[in-house]
N, C-alpha and C. Protein backbone atom coordinates (compact mmCIF):
# COMPACT_ATOMS: atom_id res chain seq x y z
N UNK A 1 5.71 2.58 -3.63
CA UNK A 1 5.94 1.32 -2.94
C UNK A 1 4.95 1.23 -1.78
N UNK A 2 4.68 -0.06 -1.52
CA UNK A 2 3.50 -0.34 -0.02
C UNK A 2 4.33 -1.33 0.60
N UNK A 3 3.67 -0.84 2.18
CA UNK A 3 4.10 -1.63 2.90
C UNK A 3 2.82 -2.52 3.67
N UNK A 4 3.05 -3.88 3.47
CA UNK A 4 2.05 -4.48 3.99
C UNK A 4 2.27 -5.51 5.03
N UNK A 5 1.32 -5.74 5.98
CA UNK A 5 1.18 -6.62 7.54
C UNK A 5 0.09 -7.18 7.22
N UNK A 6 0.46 -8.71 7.38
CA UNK A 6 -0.86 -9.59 7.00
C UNK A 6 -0.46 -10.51 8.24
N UNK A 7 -2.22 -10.85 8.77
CA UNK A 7 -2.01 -11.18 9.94
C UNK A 7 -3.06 -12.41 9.48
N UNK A 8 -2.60 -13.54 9.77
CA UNK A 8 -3.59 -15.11 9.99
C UNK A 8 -3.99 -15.86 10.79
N UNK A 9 -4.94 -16.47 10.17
CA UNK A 9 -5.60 -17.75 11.28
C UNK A 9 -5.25 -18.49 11.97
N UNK A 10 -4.08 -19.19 10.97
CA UNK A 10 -3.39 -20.41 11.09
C UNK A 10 -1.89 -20.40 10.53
N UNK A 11 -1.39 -21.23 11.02
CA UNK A 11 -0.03 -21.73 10.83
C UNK A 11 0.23 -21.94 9.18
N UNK A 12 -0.70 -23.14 8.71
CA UNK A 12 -0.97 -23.55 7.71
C UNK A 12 -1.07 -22.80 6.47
N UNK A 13 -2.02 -21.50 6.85
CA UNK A 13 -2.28 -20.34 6.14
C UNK A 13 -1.13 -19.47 5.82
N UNK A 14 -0.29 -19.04 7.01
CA UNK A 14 0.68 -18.53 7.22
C UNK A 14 2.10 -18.95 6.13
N UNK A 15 2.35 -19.94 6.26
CA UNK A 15 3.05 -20.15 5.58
C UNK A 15 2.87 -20.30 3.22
N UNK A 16 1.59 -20.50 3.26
CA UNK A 16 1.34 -21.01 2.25
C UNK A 16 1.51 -19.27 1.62
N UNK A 17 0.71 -18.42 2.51
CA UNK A 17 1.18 -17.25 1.79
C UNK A 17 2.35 -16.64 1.74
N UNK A 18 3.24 -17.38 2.83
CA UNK A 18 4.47 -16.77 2.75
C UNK A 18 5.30 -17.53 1.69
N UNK A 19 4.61 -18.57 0.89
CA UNK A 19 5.20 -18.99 -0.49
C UNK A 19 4.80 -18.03 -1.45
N UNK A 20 3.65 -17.96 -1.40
CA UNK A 20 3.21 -16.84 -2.42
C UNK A 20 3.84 -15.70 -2.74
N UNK A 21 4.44 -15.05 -1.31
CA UNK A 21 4.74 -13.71 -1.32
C UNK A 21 6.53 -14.17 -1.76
N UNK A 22 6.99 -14.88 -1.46
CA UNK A 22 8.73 -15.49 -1.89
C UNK A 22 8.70 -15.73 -3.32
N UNK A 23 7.67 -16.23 -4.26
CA UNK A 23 7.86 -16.58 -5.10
C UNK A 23 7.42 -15.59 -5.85
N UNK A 24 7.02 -14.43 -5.60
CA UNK A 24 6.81 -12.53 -6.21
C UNK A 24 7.73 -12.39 -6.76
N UNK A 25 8.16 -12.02 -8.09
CA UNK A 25 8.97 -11.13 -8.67
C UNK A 25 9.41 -9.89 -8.18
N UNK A 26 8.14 -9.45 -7.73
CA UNK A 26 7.67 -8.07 -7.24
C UNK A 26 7.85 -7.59 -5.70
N UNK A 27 8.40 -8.57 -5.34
CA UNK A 27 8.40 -8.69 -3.57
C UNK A 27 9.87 -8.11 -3.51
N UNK A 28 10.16 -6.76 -3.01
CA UNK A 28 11.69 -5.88 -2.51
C UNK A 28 12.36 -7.03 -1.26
N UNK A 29 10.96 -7.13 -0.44
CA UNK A 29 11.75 -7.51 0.92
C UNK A 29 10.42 -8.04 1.59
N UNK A 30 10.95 -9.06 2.42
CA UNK A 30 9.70 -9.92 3.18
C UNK A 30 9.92 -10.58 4.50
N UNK A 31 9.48 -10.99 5.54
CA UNK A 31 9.87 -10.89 6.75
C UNK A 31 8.11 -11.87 7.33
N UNK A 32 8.63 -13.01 7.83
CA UNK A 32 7.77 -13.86 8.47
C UNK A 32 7.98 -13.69 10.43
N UNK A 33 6.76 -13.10 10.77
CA UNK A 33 7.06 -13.63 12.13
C UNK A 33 6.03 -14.80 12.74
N UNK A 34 6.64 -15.75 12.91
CA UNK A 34 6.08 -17.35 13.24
C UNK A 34 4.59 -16.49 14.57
N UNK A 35 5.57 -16.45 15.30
CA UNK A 35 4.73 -16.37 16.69
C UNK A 35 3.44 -15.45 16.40
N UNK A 36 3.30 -14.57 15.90
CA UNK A 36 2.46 -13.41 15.63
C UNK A 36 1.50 -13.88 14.36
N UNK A 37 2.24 -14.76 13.41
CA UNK A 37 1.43 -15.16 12.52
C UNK A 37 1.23 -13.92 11.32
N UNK A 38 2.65 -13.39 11.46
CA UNK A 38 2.18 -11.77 10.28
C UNK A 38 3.59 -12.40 9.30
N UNK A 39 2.89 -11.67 8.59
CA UNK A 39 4.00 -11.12 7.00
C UNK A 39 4.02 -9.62 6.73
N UNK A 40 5.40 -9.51 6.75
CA UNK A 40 5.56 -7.68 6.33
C UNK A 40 6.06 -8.41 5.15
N UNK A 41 5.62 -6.98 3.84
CA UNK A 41 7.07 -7.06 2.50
C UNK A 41 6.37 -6.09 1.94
N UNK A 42 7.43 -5.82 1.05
CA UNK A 42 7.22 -4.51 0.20
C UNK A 42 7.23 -4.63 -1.04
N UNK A 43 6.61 -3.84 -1.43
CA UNK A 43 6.28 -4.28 -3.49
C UNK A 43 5.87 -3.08 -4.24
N UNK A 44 5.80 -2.83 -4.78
CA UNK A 44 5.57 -1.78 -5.57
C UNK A 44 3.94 -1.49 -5.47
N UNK A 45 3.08 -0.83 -5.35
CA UNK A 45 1.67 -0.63 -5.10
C UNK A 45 0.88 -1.92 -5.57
N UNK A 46 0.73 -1.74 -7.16
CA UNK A 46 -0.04 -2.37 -8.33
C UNK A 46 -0.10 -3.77 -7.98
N UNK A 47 1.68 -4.26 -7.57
CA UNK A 47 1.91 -5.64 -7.41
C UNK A 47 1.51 -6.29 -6.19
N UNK A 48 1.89 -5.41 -4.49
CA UNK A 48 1.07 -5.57 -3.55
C UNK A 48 -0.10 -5.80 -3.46
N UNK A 49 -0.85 -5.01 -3.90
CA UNK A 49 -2.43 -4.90 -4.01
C UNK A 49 -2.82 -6.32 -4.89
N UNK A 50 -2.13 -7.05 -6.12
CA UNK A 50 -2.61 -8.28 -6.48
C UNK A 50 -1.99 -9.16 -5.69
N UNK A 51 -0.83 -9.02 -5.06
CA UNK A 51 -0.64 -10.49 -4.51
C UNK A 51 -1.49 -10.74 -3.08
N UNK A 52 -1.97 -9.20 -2.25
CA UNK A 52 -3.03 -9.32 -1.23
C UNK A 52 -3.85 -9.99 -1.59
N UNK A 53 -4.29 -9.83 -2.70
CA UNK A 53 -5.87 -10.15 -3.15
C UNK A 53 -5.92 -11.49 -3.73
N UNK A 54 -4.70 -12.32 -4.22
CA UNK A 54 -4.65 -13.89 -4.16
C UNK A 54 -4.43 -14.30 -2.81
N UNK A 55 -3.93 -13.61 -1.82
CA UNK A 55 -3.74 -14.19 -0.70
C UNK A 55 -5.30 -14.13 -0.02
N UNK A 56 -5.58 -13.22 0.33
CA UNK A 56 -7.09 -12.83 1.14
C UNK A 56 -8.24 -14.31 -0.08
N UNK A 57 -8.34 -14.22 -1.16
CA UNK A 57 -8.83 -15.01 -1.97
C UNK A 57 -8.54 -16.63 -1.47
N UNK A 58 -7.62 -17.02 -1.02
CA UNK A 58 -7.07 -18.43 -0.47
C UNK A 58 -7.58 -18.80 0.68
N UNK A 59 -7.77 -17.32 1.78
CA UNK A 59 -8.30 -17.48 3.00
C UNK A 59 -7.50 -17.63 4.04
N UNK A 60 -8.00 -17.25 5.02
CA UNK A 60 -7.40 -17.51 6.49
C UNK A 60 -6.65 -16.07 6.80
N UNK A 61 -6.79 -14.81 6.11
CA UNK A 61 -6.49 -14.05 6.29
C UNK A 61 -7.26 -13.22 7.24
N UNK A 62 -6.36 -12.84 8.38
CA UNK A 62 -7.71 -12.26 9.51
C UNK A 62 -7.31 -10.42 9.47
N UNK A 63 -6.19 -10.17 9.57
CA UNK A 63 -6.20 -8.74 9.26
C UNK A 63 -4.89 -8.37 8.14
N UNK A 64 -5.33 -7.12 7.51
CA UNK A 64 -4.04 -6.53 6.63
C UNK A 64 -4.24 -5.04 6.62
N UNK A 65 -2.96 -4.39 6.94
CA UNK A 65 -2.85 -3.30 6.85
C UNK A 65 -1.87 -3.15 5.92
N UNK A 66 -2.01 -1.72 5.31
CA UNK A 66 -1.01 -0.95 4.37
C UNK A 66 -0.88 0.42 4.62
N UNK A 67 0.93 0.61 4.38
CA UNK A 67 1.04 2.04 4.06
C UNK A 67 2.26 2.25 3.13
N UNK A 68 1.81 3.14 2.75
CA UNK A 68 2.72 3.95 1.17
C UNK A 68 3.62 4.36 1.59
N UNK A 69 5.04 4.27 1.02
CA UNK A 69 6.14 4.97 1.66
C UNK A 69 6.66 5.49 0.61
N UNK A 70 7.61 6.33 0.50
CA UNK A 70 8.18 7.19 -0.44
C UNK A 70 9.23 6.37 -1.14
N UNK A 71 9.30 6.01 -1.90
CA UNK A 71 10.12 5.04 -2.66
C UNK A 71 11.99 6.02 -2.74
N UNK A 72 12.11 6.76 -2.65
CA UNK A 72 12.92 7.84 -2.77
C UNK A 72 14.07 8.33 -1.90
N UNK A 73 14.95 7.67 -1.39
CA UNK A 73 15.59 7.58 0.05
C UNK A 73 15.55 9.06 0.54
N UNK A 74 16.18 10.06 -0.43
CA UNK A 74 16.45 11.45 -0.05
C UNK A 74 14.91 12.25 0.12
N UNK A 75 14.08 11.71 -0.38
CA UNK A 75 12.54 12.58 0.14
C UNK A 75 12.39 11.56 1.74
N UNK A 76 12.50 10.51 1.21
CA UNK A 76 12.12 9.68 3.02
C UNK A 76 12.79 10.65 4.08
N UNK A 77 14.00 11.02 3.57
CA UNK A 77 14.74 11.33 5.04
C UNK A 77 14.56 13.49 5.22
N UNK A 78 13.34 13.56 4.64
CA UNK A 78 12.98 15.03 4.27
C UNK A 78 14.07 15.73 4.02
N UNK A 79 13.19 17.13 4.76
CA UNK A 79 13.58 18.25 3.58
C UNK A 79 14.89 19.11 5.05
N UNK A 80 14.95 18.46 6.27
CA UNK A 80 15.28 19.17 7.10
C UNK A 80 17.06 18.94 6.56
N UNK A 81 17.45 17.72 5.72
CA UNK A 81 18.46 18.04 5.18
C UNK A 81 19.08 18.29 4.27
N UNK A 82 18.07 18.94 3.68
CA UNK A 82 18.45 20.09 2.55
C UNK A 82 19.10 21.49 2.77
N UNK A 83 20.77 21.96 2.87
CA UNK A 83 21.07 22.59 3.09
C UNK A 83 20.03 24.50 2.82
N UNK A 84 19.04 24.40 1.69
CA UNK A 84 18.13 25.87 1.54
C UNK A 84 17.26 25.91 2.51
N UNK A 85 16.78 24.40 3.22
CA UNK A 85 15.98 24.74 4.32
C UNK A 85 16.62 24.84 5.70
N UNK A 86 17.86 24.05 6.13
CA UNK A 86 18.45 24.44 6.89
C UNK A 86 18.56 25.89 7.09
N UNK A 87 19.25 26.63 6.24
CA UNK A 87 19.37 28.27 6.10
C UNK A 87 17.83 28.59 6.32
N UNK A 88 16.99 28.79 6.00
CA UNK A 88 16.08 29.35 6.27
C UNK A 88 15.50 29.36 7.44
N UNK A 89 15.48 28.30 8.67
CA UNK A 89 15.44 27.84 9.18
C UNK A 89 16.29 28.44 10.88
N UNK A 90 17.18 28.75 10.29
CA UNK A 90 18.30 29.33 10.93
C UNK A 90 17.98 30.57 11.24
N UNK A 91 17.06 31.74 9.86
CA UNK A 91 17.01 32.91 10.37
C UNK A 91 16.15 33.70 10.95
């Protein structure tokens, strides 16, 4: 899964991709902030990476960042609560 911050020009821009990104199959979760002019949402890599690239393609896109997160709740929240590393840990 990716997590992506897309940051725009315009208002205009802003929103048109935030149709784009609502009308994703592929979109987990999505989050408009007006004032800042960003879009966070999450998608599965493959699907992120094409719907960036119709968005950046439309224009008015001024910055985007990404990062990969562990799709996996029990690896997200590591290994410190895994009772074998606890014990080890301990001695």
């Amino acid at each position: 899964m990716r997590v992506y911050i897309l940051r725009f020009r315009s208002e205009s821009r802003l929103h048109a991709a935030f149709d784009l990104v609502l009308e994703s199959p592929h979109v987990a979760s999505c989050m408009i902030e007006a004032t800042e002019a960003r879009i966070r949402f999450l998608a599965p890599t493959h699907a992120a990476d094409a719907l960036v690239e119709q968005i950046y393609l439309a224009g008015g896109l001024v910055c985007c960042s990404r990062h990969d997160i562990d799709p996996t709740p029990e690896r997200a929240l590591g290994a410190a609560e895994d009772p074998a590393t606890l014990a080890s840990a301990r001695r």
